[in-house]
Protein backbone atom coordinates (compact mmCIF):
# COMPACT_ATOMS: atom_id res chain seq x y z
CA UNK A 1 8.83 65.29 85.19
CA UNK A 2 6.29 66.86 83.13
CA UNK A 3 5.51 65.62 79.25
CA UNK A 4 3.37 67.74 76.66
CA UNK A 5 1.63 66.32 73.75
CA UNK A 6 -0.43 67.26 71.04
CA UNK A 7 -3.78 64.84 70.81
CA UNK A 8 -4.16 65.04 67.01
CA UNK A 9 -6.62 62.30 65.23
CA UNK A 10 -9.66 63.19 66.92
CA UNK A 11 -12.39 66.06 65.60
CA UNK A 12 -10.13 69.12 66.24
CA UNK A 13 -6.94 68.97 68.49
CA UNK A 14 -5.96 69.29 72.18
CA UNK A 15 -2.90 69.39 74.50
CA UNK A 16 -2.41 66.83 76.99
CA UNK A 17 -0.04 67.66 80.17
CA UNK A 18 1.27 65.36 82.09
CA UNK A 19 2.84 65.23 85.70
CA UNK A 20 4.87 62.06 86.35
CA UNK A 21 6.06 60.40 89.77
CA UNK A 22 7.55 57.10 90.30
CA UNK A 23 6.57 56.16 86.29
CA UNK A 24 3.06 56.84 87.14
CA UNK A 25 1.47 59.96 85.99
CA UNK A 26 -0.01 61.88 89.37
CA UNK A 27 -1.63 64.84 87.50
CA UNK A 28 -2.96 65.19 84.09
CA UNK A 29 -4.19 68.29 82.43
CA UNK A 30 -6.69 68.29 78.89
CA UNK A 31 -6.29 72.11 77.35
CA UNK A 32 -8.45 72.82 74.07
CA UNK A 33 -6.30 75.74 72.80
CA UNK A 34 -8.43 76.93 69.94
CA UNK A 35 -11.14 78.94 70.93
CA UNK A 36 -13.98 79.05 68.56
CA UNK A 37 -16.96 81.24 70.18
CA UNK A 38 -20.31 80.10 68.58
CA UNK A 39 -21.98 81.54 71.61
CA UNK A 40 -20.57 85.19 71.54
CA UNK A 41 -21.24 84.73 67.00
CA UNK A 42 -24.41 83.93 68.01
CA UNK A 43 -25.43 87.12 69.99
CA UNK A 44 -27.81 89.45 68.43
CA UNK A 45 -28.14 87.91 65.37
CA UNK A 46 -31.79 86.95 64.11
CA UNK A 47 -33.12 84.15 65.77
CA UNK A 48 -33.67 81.97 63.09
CA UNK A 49 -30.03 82.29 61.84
CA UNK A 50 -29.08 79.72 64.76
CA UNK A 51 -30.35 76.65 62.69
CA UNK A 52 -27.70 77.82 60.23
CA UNK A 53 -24.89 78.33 62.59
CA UNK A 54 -25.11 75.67 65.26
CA UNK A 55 -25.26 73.10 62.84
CA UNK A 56 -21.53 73.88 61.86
CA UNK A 57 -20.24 74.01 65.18
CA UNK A 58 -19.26 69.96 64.60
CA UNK A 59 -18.69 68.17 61.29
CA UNK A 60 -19.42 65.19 63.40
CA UNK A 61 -22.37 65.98 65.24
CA UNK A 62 -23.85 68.47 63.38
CA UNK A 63 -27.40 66.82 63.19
CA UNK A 64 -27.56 66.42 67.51
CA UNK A 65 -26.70 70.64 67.29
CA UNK A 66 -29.52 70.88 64.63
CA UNK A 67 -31.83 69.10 66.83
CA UNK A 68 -30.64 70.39 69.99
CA UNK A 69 -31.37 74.17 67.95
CA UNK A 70 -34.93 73.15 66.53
CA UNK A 71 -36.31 71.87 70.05
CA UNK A 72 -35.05 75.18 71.79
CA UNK A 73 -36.85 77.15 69.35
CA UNK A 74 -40.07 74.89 69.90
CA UNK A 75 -39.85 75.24 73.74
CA UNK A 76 -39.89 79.19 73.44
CA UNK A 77 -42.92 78.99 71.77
CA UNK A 78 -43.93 76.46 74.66
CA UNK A 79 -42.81 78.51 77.51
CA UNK A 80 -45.01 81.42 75.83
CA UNK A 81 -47.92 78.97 76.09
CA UNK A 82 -48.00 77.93 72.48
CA UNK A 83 -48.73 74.51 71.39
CA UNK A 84 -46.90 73.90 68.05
CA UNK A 85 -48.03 71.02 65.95
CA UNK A 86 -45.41 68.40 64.70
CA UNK A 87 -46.44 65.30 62.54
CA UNK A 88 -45.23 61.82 63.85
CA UNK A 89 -43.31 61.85 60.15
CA UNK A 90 -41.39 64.59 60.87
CA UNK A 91 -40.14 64.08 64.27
CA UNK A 92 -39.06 60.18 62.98
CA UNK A 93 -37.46 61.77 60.15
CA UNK A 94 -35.56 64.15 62.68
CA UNK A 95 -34.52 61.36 65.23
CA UNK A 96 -33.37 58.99 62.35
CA UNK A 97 -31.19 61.69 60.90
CA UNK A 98 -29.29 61.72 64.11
CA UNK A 99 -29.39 58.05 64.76
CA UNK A 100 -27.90 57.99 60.90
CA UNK A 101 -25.36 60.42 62.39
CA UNK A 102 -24.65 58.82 65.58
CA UNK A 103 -23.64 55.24 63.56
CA UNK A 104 -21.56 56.80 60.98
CA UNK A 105 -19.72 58.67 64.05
CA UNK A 106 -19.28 55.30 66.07
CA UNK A 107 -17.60 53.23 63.17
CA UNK A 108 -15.46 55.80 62.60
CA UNK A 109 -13.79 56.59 65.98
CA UNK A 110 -13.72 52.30 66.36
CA UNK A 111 -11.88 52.19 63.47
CA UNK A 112 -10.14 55.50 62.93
CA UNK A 113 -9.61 56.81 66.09
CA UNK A 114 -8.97 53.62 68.73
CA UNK A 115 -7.97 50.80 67.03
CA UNK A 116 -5.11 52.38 65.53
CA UNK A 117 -3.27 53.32 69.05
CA UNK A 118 -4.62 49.89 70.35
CA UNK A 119 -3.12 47.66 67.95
CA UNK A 120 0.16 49.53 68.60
CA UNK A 121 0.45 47.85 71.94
CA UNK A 122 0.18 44.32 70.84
CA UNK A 123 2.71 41.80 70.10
CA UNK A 124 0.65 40.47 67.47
CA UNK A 125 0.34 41.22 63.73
CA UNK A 126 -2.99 43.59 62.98
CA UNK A 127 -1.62 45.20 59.56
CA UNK A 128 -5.42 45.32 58.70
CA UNK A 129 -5.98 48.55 60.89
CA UNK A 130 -3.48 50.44 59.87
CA UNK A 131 -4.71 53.98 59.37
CA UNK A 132 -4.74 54.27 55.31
CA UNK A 133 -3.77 51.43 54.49
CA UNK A 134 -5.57 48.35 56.17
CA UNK A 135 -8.44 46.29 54.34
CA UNK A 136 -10.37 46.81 58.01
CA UNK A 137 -9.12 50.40 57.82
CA UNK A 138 -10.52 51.21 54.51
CA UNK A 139 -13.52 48.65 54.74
CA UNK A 140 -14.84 51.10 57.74
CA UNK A 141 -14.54 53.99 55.65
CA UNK A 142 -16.68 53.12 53.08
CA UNK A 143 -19.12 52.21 54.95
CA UNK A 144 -19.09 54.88 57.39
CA UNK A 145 -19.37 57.01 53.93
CA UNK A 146 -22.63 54.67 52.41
CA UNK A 147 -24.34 54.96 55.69
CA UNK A 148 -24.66 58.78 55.97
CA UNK A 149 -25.97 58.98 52.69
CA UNK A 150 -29.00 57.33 53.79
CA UNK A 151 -29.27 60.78 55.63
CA UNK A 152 -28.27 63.06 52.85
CA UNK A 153 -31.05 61.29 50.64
CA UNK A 154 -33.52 63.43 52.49
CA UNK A 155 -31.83 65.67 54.78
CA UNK A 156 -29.81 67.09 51.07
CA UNK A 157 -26.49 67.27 52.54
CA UNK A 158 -24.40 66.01 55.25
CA UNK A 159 -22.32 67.32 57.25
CA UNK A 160 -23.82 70.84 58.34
CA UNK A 161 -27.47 70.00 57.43
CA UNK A 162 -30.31 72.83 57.93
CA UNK A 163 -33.70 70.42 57.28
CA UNK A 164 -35.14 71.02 60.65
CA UNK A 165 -36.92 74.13 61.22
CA UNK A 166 -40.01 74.86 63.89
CA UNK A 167 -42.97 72.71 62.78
CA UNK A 168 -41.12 69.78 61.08
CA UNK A 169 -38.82 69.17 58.74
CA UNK A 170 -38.77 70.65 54.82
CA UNK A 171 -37.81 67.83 53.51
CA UNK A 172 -40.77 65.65 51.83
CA UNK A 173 -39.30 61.94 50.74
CA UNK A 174 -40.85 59.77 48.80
CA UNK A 175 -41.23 55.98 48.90
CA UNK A 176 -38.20 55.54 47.34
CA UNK A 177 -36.53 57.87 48.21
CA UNK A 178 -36.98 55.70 51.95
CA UNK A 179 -36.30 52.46 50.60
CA UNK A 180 -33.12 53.42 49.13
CA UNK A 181 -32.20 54.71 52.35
CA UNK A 182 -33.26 51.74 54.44
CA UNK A 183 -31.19 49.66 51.62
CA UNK A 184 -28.09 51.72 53.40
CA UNK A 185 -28.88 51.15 56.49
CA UNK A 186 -29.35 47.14 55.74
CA UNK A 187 -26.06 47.33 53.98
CA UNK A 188 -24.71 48.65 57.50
CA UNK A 189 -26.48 45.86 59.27
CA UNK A 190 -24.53 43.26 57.08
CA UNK A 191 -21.57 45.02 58.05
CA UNK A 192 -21.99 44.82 61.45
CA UNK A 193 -22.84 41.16 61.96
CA UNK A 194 -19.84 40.20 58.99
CA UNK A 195 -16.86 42.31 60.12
CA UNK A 196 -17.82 44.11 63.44
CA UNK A 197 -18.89 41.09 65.63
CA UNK A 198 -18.70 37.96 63.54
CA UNK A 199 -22.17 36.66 64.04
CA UNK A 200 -25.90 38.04 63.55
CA UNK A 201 -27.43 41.19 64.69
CA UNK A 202 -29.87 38.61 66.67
CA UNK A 203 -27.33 36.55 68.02
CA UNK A 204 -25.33 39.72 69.36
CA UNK A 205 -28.73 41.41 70.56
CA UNK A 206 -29.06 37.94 73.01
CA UNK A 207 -25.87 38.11 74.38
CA UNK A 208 -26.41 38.42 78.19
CA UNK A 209 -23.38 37.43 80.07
CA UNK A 210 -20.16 38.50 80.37
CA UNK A 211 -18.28 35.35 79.18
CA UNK A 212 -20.48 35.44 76.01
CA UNK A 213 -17.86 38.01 75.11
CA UNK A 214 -15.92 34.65 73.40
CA UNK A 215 -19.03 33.98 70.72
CA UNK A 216 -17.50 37.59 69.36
CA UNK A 217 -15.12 37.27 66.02
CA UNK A 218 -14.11 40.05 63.28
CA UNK A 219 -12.91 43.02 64.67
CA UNK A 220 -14.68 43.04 67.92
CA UNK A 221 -13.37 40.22 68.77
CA UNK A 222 -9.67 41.45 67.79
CA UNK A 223 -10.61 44.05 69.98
CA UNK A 224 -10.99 41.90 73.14
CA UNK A 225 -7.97 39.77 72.52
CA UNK A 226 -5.79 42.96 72.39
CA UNK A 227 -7.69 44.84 74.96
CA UNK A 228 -6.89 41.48 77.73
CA UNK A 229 -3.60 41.38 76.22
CA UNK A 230 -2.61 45.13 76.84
CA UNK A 231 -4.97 45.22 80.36
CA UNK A 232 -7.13 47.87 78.96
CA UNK A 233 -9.84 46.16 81.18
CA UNK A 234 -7.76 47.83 84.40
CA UNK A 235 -7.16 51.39 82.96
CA UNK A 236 -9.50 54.26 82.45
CA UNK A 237 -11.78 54.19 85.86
CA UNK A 238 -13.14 57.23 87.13
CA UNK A 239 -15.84 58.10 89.11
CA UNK A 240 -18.31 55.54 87.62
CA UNK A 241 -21.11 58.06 87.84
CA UNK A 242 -23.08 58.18 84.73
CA UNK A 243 -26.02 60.63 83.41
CA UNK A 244 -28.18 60.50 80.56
CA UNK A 245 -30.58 63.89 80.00
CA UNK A 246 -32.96 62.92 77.12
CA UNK A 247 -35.31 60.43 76.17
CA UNK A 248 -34.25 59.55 73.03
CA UNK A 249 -34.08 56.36 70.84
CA UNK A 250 -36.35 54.29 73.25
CA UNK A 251 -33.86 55.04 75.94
CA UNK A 252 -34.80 56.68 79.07
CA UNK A 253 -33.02 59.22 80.91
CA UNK A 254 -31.35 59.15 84.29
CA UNK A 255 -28.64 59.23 86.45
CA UNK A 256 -26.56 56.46 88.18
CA UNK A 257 -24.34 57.21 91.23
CA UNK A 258 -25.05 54.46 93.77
CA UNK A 259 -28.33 52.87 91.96
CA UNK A 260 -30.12 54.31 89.12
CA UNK A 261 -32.85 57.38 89.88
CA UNK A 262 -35.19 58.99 86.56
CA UNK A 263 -35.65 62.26 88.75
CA UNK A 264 -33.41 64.75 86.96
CA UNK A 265 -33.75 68.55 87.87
CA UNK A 266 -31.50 70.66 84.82
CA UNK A 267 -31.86 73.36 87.18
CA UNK A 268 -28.91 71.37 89.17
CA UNK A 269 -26.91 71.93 86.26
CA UNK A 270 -24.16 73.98 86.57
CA UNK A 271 -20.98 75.09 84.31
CA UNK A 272 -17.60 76.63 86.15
CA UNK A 273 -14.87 78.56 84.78
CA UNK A 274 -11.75 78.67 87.32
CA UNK A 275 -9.83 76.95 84.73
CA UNK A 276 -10.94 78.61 82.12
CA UNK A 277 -9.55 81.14 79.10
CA UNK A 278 -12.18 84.98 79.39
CA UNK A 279 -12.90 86.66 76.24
CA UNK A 280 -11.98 90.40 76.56
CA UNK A 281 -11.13 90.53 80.54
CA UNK A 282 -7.74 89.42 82.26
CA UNK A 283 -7.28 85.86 82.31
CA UNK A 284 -6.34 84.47 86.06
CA UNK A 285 -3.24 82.86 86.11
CA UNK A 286 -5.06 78.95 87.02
CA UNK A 287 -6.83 79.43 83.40
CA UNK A 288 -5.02 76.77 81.02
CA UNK A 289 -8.30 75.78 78.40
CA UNK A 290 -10.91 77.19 76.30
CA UNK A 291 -13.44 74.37 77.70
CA UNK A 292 -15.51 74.91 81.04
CA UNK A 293 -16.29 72.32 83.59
CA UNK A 294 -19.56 71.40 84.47
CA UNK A 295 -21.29 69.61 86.78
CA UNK A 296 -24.76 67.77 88.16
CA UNK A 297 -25.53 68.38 91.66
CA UNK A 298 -22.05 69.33 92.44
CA UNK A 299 -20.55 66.64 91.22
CA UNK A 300 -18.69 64.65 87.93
CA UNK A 301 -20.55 62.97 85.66
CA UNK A 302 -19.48 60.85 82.62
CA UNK A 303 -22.00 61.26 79.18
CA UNK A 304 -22.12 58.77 76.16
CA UNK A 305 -22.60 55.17 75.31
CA UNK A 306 -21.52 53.96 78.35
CA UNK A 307 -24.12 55.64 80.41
CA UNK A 308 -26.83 55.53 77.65
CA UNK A 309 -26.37 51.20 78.64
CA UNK A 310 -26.06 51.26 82.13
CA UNK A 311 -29.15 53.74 83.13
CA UNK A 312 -30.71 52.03 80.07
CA UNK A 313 -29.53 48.45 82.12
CA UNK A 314 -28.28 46.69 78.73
CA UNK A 315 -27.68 43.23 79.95
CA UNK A 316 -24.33 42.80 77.95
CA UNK A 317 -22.96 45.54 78.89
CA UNK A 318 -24.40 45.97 82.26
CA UNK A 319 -22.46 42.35 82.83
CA UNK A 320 -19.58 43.90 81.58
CA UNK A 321 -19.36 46.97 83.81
CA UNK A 322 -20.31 44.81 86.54
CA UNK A 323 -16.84 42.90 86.04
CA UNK A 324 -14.25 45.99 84.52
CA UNK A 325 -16.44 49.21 86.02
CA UNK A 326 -15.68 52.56 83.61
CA UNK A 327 -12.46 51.19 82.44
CA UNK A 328 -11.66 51.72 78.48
CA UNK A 329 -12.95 48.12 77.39
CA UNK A 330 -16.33 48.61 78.89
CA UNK A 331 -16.08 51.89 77.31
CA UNK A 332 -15.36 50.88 74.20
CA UNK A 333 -17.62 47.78 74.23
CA UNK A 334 -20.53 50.09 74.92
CA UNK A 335 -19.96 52.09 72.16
CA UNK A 336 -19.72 49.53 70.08
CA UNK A 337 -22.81 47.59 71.22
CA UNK A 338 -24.77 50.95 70.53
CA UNK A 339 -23.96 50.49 66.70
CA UNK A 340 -26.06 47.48 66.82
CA UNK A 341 -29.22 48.66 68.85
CA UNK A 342 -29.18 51.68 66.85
CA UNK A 343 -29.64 49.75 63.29
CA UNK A 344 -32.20 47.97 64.59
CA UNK A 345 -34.23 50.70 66.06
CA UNK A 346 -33.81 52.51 62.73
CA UNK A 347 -35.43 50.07 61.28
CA UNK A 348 -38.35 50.05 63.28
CA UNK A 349 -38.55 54.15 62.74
CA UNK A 350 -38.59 53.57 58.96
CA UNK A 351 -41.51 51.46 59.45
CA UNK A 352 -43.44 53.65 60.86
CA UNK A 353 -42.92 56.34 58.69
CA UNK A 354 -46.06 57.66 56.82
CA UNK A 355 -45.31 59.24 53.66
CA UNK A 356 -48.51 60.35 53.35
CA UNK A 357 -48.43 63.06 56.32
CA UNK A 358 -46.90 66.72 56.21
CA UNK A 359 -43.87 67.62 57.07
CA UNK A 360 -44.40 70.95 58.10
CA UNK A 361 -47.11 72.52 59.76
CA UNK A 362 -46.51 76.76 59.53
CA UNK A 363 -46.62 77.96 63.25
CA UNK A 364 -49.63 80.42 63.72
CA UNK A 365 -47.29 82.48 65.24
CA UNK A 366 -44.07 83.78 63.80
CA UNK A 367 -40.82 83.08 66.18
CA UNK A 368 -39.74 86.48 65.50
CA UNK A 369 -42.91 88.52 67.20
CA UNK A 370 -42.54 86.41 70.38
CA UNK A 371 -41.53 89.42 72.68
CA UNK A 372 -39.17 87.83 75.21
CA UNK A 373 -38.66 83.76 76.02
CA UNK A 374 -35.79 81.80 77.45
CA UNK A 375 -36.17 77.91 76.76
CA UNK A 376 -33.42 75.08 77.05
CA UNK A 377 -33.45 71.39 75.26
CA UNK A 378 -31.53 68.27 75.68
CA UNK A 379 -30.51 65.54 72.89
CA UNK A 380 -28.32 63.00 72.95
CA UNK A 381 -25.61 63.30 70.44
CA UNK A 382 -22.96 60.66 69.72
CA UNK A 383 -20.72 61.25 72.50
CA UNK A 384 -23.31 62.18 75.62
CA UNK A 385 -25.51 64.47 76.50
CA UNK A 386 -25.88 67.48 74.71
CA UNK A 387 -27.79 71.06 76.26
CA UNK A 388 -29.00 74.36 74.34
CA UNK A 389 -30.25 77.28 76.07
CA UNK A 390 -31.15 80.01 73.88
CA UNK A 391 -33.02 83.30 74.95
CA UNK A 392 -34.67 85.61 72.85
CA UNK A 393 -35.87 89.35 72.71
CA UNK A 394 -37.54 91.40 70.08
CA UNK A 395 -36.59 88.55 67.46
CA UNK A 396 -32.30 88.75 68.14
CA UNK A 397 -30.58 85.95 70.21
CA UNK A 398 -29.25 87.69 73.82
CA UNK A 399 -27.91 84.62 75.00
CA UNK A 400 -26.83 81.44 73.71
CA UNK A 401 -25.54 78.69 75.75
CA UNK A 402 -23.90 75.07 74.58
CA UNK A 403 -22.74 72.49 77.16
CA UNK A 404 -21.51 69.79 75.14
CA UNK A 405 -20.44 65.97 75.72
CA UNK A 406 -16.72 66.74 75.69
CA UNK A 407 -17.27 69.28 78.52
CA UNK A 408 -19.18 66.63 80.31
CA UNK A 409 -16.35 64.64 80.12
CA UNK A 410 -13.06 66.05 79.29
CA UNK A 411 -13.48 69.68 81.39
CA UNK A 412 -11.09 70.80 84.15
CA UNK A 413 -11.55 69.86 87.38
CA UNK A 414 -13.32 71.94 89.81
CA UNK A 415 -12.52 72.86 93.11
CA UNK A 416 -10.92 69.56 94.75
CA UNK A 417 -13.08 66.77 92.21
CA UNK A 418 -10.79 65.84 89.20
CA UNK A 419 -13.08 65.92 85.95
CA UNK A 420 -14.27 62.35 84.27
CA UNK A 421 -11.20 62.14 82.21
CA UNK A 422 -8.89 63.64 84.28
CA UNK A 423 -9.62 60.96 86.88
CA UNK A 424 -9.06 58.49 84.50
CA UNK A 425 -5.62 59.05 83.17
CA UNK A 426 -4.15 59.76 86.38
CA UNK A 427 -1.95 56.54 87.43
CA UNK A 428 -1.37 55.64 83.50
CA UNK A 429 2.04 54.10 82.57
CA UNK A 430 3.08 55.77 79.80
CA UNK A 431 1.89 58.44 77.11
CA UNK A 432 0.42 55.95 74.28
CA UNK A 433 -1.84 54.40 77.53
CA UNK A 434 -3.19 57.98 78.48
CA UNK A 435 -4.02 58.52 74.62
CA UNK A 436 -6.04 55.84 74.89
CA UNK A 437 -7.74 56.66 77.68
CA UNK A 438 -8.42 60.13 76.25
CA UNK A 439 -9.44 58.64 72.59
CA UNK A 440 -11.83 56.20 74.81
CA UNK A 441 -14.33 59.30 75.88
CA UNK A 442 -14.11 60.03 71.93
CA UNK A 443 -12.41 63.51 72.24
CA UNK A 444 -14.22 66.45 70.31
CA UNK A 445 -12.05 70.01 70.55
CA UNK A 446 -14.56 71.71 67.84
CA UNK A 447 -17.73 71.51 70.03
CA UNK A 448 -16.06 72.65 73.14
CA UNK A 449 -14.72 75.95 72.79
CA UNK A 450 -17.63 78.64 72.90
């Protein structure tokens, strides 16, 4: 038996095919069906045009492309041999626009995207989540909406936002300008400890153990009940191999297979097609999805919040994974627990910002008279590792290149190794329990198809 279904409520849409035997399903299949082609838009044009154009790849993640866009551009002037000069106020004001990003993101899918399909499989009353109409419901989308304005207040807009150029930023705030948007970011803090987890930011920050999970009230600790209730702590494993590629909000990168190693070569990088949709040549008959595969080292490797913690060894959730593995709660616990690391870490970047410094600093060199470069950068976006390679000639993009954190972890399998998700849905009970799974890896269809 074989069931179809549209995955709708996530940032774009995909098709999810599943093969069933004995009520288990034995194959699954994750198709993004609407092909989008930033890549092949972004060939030839002038180099410069890509902080305009990458940025609206994802209303979501727009600021990790923008990033992802600016560093490229810095490393071809790098891999020429020149030194560009960025103040310590711009790069903060860079990074905190994306951790801005990344917390606005995370509220929403907890809210808007899981707890909706989780509550459906309780026996108990949680009206307050219903999409719409729920206090909890609309309480999260307010404040997902008040926390990215502390990023419009200097970045001018949000979503799609074009601040970041080579040498800085050209934005120039003033004092109040980041008080007011430290006052949103406080605001979110208050959120978190009243109606995420029920107690203060310090009090979650020295949770340590795994049964500490009962000092957790408010919606988090809904979460748990539901999530013991409905055994989400059993479904969702794959192949418990995690990466992380950049070094980004005091987080290191690294990979964890067996034990945790910091040597990562990009070079062992690589993206496969087999399953994929060709632009303009004869599609083989195996090609069912827009999205590649790819792979580190030959091998499957999950992005996000969840790795971020465990190469990062967060005790809490380290504890957790050490009980439940990859399964959806740790998942969904991890991204969760990011929310509050990430406020607090903000915090300490508006500290340090210096109002007094420049923004910009004009490269000696214009972009567009560097003959002929190739350069690649890493960030990490919302939901995993993100990679831009861009190369350049005479001024004109030949070849851009975006691996994204939905190809890390939703992309076909390749060869005989099932992909992250894949792996994880197979042996599911029924449809609404594979959704879940799916909605756990916080599905984006908009950034994958290129």
């Amino acid at each position: 038996m074989k069931t179809i279904d549209i995955i709708e409520r996530i940032e774009g849409e995909a098709k999810l095919s599943l093969t069933w035997r004995n009520d288990r399903v034995n194959d699954a299949s994750i198709d993004f069906l609407n092909f989008r082609g930033f890549e092949y838009i972004l060939e030839n044009k002038p180099i410069l045009d890509a902080l305009v154009y990458t940025p609206r790849i994802c209303g979501i993640c727009g600021q990790a492309h923008l990033l992802a866009t600016v560093n490229a551009l810095e490393n071809l002037y790098k891999n020429v041999g020149i030194e560009l000069e960025i103040t310590n106020k711009a790069k903060i004001l860079r990074e905190l626009g994306l951790i801005i990003e990344i917390i606005d993101s995370h509220i929403k899918w907890f809210y808007m995207f899981i707890m909706p399909d989780v509550i459906s499989q309780s026996k108990k009353d949680y009206t307050g989540y219903t999409p719409l109409k729920g206090e909890k419901w609309l309480e999260a989308q307010k404040v997902a909406s008040d926390t990215i304005k502390a990023l419009a207040i200097y970045a001018g807009q949000w979503p799609h936002t074009s601040y970041m150029v080579p040498g800085g930023v050209v934005s120039d705030p003033t004092l109040l300008d980041i008080v007011t948007c430290e006052n949103y970011l406080d605001q979110t803090l208050k959120y978190f400890e009243k109606s995420i987890a029920g107690i203060s930011i310090d009090n979650y920050l020295s949770l340590k153990k795994y049964d500490e999970i009962d000092k957790l009230s408010s919606s988090l600790g809904d979460f748990c009940q539901i999530a013991f209730e409905t055994k989400l702590e059993q479904i969702g494993k794959s192949h418990n191999r995690h990466i992380v590629l950049a070094n980004m909000f005091g987080l290191e990168s690294g990979i964890h297979k067996h034990r945790i190693s910091r040597k990562i070569d990009l070079d062992k990088i690589i993206e496969h097609d087999e399953f994929t949709f060709k632009k303009n040549k004869k599609n083989d008959k195996k090609a069912h999805t827009w999205s590649k595969s790819v792979q580190y080292n030959e091998e499957f490797y999950e992005v996000g919040p969840l790795s971020r913690a465990i190469i990062n060894k967060k005790e809490f959730i380290k504890e957790i994974h050490k009980k439940y593995d990859d399964s959806v709660f740790t998942r969904v616990m991890a991204r969760v627990d990011e929310i509050a690391h990430l406020l607090v870490y903000s915090k300490k970047l508006i500290k340090q910002i210096n109002i007094s410094e420049e923004s910009y600093i004009k490269p000696k060199i214009d972009i567009r008279n560097i003959d002929e470069a190739i350069a690649t950068s890493v960030v990490e976006a919302c939901r995993g590792s993100l990679i831009h390679t861009v190369g350049i000639k005479k001024g004109k993009i030949i070849k851009y290149d975006v691996i994204t954190p939905t190809v890390w972890n939703l992309g076909p399998k390749h060869k005989k190794e099932l992909g992250i998700a894949q792996k994880a849905i197979i042996g599911s009970k029924s449809l609404e329990e594979a959704k879940i799974i799916l909605r756990s890896f916080d599905v984006c269809s908009v950034c994958t198809t290129h």
